[in-house]
N, C-alpha and C. Protein backbone atom coordinates (compact mmCIF):
# COMPACT_ATOMS: atom_id res chain seq x y z
N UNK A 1 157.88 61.86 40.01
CA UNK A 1 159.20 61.40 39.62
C UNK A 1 159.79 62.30 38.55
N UNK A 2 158.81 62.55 37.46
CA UNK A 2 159.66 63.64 36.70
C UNK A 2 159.82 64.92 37.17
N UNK A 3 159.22 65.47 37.76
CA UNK A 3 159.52 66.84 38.54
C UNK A 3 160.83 66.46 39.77
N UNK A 4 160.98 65.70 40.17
CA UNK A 4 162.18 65.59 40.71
C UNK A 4 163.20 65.39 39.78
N UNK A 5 163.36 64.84 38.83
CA UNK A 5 164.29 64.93 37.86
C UNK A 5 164.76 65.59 37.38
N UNK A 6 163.01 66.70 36.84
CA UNK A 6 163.59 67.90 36.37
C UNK A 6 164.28 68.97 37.09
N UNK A 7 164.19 68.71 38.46
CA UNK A 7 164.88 69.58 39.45
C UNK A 7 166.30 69.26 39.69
N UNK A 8 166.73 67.69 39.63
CA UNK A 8 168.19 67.72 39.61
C UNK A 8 168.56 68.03 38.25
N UNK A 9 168.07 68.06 37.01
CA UNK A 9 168.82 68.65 36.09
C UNK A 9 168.76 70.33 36.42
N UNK A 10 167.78 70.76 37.00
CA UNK A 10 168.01 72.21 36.90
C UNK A 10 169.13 72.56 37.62
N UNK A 11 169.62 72.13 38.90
CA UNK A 11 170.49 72.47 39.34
C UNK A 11 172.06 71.27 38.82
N UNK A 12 171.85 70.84 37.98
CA UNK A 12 172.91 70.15 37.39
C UNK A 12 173.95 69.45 38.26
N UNK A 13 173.28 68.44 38.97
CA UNK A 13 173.94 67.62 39.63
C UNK A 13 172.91 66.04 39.89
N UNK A 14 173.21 64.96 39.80
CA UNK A 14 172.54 63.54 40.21
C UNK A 14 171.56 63.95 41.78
N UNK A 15 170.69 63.65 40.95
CA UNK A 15 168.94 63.15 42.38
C UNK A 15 169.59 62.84 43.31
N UNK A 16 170.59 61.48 43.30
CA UNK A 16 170.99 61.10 44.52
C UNK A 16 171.60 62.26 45.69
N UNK A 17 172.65 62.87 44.54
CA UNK A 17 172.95 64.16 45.35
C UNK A 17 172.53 65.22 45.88
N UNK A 18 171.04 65.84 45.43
CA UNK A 18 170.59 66.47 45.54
C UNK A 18 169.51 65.77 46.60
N UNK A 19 169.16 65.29 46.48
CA UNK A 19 168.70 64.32 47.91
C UNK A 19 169.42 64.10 49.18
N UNK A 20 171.06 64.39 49.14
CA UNK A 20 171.26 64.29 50.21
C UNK A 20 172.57 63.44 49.92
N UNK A 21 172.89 62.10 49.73
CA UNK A 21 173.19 61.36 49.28
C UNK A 21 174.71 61.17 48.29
N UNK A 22 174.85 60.25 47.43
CA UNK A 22 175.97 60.38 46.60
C UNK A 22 176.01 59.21 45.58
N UNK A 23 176.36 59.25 44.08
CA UNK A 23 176.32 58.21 43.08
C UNK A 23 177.32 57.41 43.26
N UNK A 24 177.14 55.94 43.29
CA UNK A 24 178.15 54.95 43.76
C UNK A 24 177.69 53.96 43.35
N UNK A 25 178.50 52.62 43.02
CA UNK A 25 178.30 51.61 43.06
C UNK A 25 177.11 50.75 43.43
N UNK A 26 176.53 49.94 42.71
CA UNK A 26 175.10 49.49 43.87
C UNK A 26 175.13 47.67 43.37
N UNK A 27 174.31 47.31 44.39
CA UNK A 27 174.99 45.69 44.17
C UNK A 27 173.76 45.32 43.39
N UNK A 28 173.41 44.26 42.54
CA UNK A 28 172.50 44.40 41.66
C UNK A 28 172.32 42.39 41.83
N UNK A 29 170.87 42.04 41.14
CA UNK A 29 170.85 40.65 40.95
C UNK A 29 170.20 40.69 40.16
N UNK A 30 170.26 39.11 38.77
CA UNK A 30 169.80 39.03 37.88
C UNK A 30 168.69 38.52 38.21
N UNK A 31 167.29 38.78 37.71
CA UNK A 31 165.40 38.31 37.92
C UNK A 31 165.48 38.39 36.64
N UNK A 32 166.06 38.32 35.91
CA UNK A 32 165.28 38.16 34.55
C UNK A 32 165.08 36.45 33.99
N UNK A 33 164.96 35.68 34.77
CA UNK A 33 164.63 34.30 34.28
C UNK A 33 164.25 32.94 35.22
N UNK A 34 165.02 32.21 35.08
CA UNK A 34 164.46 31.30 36.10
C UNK A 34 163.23 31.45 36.39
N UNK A 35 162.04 31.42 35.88
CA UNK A 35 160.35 31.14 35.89
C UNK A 35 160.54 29.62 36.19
N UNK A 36 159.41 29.19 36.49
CA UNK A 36 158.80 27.39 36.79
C UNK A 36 159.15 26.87 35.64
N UNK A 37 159.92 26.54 35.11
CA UNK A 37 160.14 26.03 33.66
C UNK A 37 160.82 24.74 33.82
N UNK A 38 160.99 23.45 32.88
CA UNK A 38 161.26 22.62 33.28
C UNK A 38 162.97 22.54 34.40
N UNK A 39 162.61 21.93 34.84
CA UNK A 39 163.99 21.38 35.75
C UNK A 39 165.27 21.74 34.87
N UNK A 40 165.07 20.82 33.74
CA UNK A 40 166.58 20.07 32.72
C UNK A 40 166.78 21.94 32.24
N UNK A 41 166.22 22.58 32.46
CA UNK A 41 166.44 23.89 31.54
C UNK A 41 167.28 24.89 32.36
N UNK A 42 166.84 24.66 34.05
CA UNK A 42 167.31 25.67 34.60
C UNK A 42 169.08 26.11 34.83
N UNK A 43 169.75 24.91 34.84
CA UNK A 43 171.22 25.35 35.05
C UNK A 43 171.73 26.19 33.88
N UNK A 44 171.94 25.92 32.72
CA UNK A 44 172.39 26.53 31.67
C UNK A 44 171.33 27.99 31.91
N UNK A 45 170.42 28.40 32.30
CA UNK A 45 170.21 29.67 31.98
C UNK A 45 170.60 30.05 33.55
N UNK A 46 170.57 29.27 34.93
CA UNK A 46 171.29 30.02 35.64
C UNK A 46 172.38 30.65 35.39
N UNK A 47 173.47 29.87 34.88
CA UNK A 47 174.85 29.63 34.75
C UNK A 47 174.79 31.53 33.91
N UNK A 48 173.68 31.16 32.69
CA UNK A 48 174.25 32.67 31.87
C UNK A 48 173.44 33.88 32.35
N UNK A 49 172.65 34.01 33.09
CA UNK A 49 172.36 35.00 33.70
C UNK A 49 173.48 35.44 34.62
N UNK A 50 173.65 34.63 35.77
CA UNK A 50 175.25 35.42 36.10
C UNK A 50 176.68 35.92 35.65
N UNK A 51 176.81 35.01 34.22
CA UNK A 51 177.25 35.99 33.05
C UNK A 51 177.10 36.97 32.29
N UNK A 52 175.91 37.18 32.15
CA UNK A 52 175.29 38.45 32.05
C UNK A 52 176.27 40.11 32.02
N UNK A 53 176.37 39.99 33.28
CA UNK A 53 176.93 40.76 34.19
C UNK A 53 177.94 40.67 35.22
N UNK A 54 178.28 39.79 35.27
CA UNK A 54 179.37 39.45 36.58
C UNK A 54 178.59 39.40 37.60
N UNK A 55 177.32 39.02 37.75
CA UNK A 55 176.13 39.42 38.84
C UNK A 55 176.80 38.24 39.96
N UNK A 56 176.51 38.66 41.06
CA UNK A 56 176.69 37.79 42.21
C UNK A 56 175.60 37.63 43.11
N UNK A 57 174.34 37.55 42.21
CA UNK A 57 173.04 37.38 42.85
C UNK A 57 172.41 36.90 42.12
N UNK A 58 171.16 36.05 42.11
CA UNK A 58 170.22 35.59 40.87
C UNK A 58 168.93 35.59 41.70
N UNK A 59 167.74 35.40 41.32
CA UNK A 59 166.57 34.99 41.96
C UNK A 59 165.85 34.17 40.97
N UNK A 60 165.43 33.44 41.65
CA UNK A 60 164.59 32.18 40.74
C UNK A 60 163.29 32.01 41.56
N UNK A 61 162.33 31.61 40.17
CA UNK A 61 160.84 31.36 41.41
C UNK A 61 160.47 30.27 41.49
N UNK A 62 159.89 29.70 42.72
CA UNK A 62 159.37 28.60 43.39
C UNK A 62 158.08 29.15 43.68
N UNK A 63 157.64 27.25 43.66
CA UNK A 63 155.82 27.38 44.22
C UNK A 63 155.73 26.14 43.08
N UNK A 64 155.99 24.98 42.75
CA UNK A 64 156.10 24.12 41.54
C UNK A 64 154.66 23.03 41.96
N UNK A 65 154.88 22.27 41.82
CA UNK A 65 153.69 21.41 42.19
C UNK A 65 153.98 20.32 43.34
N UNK A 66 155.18 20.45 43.82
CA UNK A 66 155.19 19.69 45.02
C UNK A 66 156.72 20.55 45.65
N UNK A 67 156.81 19.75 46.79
CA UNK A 67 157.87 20.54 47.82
C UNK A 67 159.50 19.69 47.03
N UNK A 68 159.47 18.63 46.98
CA UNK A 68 160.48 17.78 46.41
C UNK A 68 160.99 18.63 44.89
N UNK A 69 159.99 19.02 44.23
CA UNK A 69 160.65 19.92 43.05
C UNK A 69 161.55 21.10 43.32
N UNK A 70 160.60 21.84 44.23
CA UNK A 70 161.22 23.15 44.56
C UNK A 70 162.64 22.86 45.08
N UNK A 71 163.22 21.82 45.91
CA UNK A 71 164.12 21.59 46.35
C UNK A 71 165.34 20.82 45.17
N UNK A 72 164.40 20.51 43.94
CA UNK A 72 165.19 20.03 43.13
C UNK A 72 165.85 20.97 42.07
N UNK A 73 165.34 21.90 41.85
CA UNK A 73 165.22 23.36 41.54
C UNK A 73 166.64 24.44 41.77
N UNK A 74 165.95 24.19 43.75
CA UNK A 74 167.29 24.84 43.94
C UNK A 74 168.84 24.35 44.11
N UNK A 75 168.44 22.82 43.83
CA UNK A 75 169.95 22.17 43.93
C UNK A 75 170.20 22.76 42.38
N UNK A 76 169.69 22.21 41.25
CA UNK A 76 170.14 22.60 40.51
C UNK A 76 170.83 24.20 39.85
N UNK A 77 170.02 25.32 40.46
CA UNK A 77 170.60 26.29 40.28
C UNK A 77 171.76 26.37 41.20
N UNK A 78 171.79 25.73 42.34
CA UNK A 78 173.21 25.80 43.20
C UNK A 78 174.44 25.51 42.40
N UNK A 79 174.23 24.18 41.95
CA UNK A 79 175.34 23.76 41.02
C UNK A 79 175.36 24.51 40.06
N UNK A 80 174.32 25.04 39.78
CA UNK A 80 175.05 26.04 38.10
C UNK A 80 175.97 27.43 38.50
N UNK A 81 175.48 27.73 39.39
CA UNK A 81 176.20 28.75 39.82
C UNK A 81 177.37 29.35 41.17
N UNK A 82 177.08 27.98 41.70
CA UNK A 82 178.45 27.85 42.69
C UNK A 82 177.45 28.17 43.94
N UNK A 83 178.96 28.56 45.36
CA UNK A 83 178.43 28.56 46.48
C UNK A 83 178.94 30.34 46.82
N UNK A 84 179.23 30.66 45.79
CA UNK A 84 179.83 32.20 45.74
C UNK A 84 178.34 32.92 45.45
N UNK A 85 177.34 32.68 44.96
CA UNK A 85 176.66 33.84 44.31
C UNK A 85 175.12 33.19 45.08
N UNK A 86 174.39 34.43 45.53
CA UNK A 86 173.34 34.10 46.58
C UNK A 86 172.23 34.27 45.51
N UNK A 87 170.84 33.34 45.79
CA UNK A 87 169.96 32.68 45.23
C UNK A 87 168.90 33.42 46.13
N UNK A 88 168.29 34.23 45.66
CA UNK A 88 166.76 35.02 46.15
C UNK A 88 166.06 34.11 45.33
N UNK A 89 164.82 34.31 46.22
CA UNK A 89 163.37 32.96 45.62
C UNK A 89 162.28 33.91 45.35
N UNK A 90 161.32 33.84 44.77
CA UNK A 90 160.34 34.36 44.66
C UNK A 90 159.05 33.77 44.59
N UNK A 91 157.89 34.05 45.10
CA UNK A 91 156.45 32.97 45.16
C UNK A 91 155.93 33.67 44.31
N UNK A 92 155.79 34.47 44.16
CA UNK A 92 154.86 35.60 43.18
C UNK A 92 153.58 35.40 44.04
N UNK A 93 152.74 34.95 45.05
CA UNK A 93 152.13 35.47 45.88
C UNK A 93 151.69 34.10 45.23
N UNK A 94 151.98 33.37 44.96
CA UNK A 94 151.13 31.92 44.32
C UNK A 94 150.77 31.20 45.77
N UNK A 95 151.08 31.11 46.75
CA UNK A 95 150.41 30.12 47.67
C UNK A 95 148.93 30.53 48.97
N UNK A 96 148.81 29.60 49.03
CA UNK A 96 147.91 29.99 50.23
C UNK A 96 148.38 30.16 51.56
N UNK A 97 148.10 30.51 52.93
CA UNK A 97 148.26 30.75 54.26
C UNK A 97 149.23 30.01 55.03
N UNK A 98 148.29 28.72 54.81
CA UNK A 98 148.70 27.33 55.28
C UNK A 98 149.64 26.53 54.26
N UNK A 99 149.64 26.53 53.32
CA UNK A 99 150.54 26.28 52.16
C UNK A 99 152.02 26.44 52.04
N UNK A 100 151.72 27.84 52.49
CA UNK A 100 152.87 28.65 52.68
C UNK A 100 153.85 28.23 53.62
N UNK A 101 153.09 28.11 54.82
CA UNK A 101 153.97 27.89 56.30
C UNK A 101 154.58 26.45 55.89
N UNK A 102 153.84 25.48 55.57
CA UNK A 102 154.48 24.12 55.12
C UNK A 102 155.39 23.91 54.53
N UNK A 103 155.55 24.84 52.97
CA UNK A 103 156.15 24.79 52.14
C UNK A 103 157.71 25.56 52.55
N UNK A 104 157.43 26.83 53.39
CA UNK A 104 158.87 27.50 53.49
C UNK A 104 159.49 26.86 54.93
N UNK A 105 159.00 26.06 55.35
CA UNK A 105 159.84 25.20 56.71
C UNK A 105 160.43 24.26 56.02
N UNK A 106 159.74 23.68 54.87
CA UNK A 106 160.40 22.46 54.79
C UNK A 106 161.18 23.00 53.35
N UNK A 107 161.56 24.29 53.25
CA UNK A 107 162.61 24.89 52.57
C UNK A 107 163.82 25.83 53.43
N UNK A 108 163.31 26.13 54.26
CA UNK A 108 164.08 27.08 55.33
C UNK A 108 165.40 26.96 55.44
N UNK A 109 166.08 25.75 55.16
CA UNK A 109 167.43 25.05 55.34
C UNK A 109 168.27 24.73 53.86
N UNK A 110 167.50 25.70 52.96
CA UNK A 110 168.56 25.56 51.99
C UNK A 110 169.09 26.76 51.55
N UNK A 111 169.48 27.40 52.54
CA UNK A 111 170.78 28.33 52.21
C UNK A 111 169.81 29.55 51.07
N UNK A 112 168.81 30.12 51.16
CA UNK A 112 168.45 31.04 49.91
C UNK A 112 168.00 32.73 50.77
N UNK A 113 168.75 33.70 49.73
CA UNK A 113 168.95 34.80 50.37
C UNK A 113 167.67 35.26 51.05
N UNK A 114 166.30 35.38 50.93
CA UNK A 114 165.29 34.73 51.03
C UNK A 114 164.05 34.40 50.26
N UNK A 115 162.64 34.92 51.02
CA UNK A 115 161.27 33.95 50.22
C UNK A 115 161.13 35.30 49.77
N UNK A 116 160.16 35.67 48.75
CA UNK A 116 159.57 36.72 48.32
C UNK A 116 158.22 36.63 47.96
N UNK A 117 157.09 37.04 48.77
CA UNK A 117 156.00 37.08 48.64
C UNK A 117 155.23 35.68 48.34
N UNK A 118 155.31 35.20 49.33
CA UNK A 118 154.81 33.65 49.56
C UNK A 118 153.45 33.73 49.13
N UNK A 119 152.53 34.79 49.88
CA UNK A 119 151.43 34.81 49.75
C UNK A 119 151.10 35.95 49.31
N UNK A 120 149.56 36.15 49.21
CA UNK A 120 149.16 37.76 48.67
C UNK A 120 149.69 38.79 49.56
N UNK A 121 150.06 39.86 48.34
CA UNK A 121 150.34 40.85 49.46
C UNK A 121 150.03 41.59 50.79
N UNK A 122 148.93 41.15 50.80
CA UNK A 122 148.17 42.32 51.69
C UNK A 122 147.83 42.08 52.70
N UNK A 123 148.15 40.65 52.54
CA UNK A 123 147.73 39.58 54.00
C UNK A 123 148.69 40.11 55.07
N UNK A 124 149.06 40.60 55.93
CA UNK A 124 149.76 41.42 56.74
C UNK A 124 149.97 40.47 57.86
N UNK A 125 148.52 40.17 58.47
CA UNK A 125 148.79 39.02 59.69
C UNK A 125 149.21 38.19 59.75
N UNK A 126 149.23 37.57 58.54
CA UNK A 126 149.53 36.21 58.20
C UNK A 126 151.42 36.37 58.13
N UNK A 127 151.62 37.49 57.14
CA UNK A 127 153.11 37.27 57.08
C UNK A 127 153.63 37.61 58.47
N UNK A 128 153.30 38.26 59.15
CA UNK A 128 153.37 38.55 60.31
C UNK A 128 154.09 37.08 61.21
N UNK A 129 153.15 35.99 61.29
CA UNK A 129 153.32 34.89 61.58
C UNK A 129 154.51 34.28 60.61
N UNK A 130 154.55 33.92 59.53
CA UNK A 130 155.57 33.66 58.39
C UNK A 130 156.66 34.31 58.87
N UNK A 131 156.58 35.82 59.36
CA UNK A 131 157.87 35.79 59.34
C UNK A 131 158.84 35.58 60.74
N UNK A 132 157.77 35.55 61.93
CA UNK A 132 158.14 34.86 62.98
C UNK A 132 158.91 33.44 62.74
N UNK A 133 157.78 32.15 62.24
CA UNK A 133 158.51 31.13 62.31
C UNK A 133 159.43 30.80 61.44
N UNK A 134 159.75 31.64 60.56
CA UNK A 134 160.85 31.11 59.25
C UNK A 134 162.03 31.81 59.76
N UNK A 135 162.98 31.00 59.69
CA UNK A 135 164.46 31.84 59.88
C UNK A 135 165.13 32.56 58.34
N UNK A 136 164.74 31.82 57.47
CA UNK A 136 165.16 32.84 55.97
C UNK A 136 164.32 34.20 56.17
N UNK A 137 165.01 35.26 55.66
CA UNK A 137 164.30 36.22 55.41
C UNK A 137 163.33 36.48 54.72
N UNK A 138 162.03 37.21 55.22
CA UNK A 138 161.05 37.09 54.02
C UNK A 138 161.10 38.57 53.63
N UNK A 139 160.64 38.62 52.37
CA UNK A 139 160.83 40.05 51.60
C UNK A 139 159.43 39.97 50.98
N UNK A 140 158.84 41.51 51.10
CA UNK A 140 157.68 41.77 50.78
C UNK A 140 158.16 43.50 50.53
N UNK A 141 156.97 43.79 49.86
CA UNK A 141 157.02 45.44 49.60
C UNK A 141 156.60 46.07 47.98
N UNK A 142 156.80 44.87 47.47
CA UNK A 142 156.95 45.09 45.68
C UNK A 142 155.21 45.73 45.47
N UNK A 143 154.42 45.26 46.78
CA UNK A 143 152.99 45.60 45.34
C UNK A 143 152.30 46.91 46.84
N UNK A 144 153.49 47.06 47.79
CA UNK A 144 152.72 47.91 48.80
C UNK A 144 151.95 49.22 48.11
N UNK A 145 150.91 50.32 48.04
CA UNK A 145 150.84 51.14 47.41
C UNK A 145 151.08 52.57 48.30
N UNK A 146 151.64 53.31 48.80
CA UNK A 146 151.97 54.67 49.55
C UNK A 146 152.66 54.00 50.85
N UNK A 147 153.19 54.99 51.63
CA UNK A 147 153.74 55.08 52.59
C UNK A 147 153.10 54.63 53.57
N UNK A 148 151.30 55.07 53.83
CA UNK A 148 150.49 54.37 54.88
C UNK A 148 150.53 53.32 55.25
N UNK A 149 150.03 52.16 53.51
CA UNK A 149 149.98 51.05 53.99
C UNK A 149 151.77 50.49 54.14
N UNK A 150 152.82 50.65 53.76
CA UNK A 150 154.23 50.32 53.95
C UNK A 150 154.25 50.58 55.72
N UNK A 151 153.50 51.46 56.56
CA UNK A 151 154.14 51.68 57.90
C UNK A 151 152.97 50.66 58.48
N UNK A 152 151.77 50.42 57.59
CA UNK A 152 151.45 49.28 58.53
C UNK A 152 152.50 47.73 58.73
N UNK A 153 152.60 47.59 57.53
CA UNK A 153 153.70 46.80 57.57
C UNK A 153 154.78 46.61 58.25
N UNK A 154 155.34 47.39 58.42
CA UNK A 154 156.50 47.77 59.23
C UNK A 154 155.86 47.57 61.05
N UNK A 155 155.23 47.92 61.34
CA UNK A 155 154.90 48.17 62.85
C UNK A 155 154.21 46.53 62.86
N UNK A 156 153.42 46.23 61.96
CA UNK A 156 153.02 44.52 62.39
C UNK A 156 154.71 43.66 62.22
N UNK A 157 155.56 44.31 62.26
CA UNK A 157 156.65 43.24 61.67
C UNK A 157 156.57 41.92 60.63
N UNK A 158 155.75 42.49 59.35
CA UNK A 158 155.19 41.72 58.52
C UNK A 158 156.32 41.28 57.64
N UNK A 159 157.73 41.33 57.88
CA UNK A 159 158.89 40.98 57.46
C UNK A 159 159.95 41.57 57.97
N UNK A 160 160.95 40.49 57.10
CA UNK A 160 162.52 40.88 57.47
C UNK A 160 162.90 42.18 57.00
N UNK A 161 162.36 41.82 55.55
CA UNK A 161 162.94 43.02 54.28
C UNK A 161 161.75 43.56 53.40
N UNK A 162 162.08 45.05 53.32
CA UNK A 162 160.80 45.48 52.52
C UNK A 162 161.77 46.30 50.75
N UNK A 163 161.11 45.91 50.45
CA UNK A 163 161.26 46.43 48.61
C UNK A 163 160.12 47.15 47.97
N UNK A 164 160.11 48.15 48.53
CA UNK A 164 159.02 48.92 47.93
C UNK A 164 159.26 49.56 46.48
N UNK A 165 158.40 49.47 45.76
CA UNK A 165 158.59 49.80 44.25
C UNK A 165 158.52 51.31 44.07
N UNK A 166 159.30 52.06 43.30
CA UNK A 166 159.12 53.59 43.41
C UNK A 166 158.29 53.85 43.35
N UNK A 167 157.05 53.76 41.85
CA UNK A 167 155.93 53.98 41.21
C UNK A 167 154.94 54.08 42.16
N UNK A 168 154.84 52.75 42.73
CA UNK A 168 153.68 52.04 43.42
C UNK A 168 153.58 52.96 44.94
N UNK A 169 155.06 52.89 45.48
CA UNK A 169 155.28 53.60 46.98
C UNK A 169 155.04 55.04 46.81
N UNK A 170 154.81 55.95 45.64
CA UNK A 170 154.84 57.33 45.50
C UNK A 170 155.63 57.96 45.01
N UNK A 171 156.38 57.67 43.68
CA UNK A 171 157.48 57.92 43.42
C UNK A 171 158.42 58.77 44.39
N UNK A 172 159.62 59.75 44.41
CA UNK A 172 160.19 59.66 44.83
C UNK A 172 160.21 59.95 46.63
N UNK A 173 159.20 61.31 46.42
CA UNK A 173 158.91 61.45 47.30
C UNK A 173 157.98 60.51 48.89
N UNK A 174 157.12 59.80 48.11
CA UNK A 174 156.33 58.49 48.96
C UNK A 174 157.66 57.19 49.30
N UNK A 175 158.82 57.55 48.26
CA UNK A 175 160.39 56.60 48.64
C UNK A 175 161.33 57.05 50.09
N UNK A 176 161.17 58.02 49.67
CA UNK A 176 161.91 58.63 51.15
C UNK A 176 161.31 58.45 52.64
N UNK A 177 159.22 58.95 52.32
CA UNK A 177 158.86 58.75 53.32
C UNK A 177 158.84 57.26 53.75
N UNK A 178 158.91 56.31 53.01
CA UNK A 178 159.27 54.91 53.69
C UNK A 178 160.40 54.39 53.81
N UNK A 179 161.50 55.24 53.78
CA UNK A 179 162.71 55.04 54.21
C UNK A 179 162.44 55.44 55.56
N UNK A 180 161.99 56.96 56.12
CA UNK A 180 162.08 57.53 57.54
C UNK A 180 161.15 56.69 58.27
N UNK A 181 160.25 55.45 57.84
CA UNK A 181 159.22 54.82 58.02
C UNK A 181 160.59 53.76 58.85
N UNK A 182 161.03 52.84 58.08
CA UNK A 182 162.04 52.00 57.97
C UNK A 182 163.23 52.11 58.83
N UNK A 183 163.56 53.43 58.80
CA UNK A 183 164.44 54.32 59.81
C UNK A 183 164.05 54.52 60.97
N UNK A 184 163.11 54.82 61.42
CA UNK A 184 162.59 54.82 62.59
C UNK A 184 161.88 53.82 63.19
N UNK A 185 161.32 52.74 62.54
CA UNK A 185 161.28 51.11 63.24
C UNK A 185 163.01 50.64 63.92
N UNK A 186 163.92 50.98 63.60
CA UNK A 186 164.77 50.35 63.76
C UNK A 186 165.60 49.07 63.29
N UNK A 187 164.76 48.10 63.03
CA UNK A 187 165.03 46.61 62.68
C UNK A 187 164.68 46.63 61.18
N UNK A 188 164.25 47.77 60.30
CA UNK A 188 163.35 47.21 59.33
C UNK A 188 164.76 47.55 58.15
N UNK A 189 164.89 46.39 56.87
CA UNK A 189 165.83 46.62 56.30
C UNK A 189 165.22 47.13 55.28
N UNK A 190 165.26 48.00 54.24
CA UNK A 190 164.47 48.83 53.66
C UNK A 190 165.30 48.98 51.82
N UNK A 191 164.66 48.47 50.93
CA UNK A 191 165.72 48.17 49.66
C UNK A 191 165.17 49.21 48.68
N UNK A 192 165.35 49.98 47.88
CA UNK A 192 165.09 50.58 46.17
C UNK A 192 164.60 49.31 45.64
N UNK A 193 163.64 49.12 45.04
CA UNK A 193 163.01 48.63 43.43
C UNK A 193 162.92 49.66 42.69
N UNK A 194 163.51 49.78 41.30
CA UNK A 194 163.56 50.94 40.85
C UNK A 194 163.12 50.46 39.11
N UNK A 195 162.06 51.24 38.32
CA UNK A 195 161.90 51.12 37.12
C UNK A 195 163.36 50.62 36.60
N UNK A 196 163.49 49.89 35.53
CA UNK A 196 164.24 50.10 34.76
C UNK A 196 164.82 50.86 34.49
N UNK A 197 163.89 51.76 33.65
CA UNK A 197 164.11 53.57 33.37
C UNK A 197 165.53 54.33 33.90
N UNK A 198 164.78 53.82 35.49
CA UNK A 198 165.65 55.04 36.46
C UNK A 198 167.23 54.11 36.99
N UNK A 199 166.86 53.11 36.24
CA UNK A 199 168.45 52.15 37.09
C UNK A 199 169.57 51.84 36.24
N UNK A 200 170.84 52.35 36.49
CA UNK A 200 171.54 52.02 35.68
C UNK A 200 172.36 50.35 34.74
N UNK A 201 171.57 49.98 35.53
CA UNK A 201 171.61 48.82 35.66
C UNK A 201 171.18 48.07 33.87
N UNK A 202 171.89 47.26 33.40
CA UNK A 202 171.12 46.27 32.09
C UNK A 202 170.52 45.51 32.71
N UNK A 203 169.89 44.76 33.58
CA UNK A 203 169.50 44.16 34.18
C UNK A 203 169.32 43.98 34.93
N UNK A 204 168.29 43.58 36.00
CA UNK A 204 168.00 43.36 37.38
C UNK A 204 167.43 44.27 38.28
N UNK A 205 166.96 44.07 39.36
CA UNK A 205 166.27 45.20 40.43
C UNK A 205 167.50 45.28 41.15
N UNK A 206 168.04 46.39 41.61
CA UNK A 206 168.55 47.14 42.71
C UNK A 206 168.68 46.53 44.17
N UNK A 207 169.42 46.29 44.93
CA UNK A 207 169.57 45.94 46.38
C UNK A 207 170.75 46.60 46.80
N UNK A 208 170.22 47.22 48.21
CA UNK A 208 171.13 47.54 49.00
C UNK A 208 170.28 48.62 49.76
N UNK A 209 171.52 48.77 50.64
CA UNK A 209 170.45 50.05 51.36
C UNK A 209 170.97 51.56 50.94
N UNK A 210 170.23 52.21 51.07
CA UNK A 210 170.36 53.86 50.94
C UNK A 210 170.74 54.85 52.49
N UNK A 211 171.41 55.03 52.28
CA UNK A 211 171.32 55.24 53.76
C UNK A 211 171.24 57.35 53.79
């Protein structure tokens, strides 16, 4: 990553550009809050995280101690933040197999941009199945490590959406090759997670595609 850097400064123009590409606008969502924290707490910090920034995205995490919470959860962040601004979920890989499948059917129908890592990462077959029977999108990619294991992923159709992390995927170069990975499945929607560092962003991970 820093040797690519240091190469778009040598030729004095933005990575993006020198990649091919062009610096623009990028749509962004706030993750900096909404953890399992009590219920009564979550609207008021929904509400100011999308103040933040003018953000028109938030993600909040689920996996609470029963299915009736999680759903109480996301009513409440609904109301804090309207029917304008889309609600990504996150599991942090907290459930089990079977857990999982239970828990995101009998969530599937509340409108959320989608699940994020229901289960451990690496379980491939399993999301495989997950992401057959769930109609929300599932998003995985954050803990993939190189391009190898990202194209197994991709060819098991182990999701909707992949978010591979720069660091983790190979910095920039291991980024691209799982874009042409992503690109050449056809169906696979393929997002930037990007350090802090590298995002212009005050807040939040990166979404959208690169094309």
């Amino acid at each position: 990553m820093a040797i690519w850097d240091a190469l778009a400064k040598a030729a004095n123009m933005p990575l993006a550009s020198l990649l091919g590409g062009s610096p623009g606008p990028v749509r962004a969502y706030n993750t900096n809050g909404l953890w399992l924290k009590p219920l009564d707490e979550l609207g008021d910090e929904a509400a100011a995280l999308v103040s933040e920034g003018n953000y028109s995205a938030v993600k909040m995490r689920l996996g609470r101690a029963s299915i009736k919470d999680d759903v109480k959860a996301i009513a409440i962040v609904r109301e804090a933040v309207g029917d304008d601004v889309h609600i990504m979920s996150d599991f942090n890989q907290g459930m089990a197999f079977g857990e999982a499948l239970l828990r995101l059917h009998a969530l599937d129908d509340q409108g959320l941009y989608w699940f994020e890592e229901p289960i451990v990462y690496d379980n491939i077959e399993a999301y495989a199945q997950i992401t057959r029977e769930i109609k929300t999108p599932i998003q995985i990619g954050e803990n993939i490590y190189g391009p190898r294991e990202f194209y197994k992923a991709v060819v098991a159709h182990a999701a909707d959406l992949y978010m591979p992390d720069l660091m983790r995927i190979g910095g920039v170069t291991g980024w691209m090759r799982a874009a042409s990975i992503a690109g050449a499945a056809g169906s696979a929607a393929i997002q930037p997670s990007l350090p802090r560092g590298l995002c212009s962003l005050d807040a939040g991970e990166r979404i959208g595609r690169l094309d």
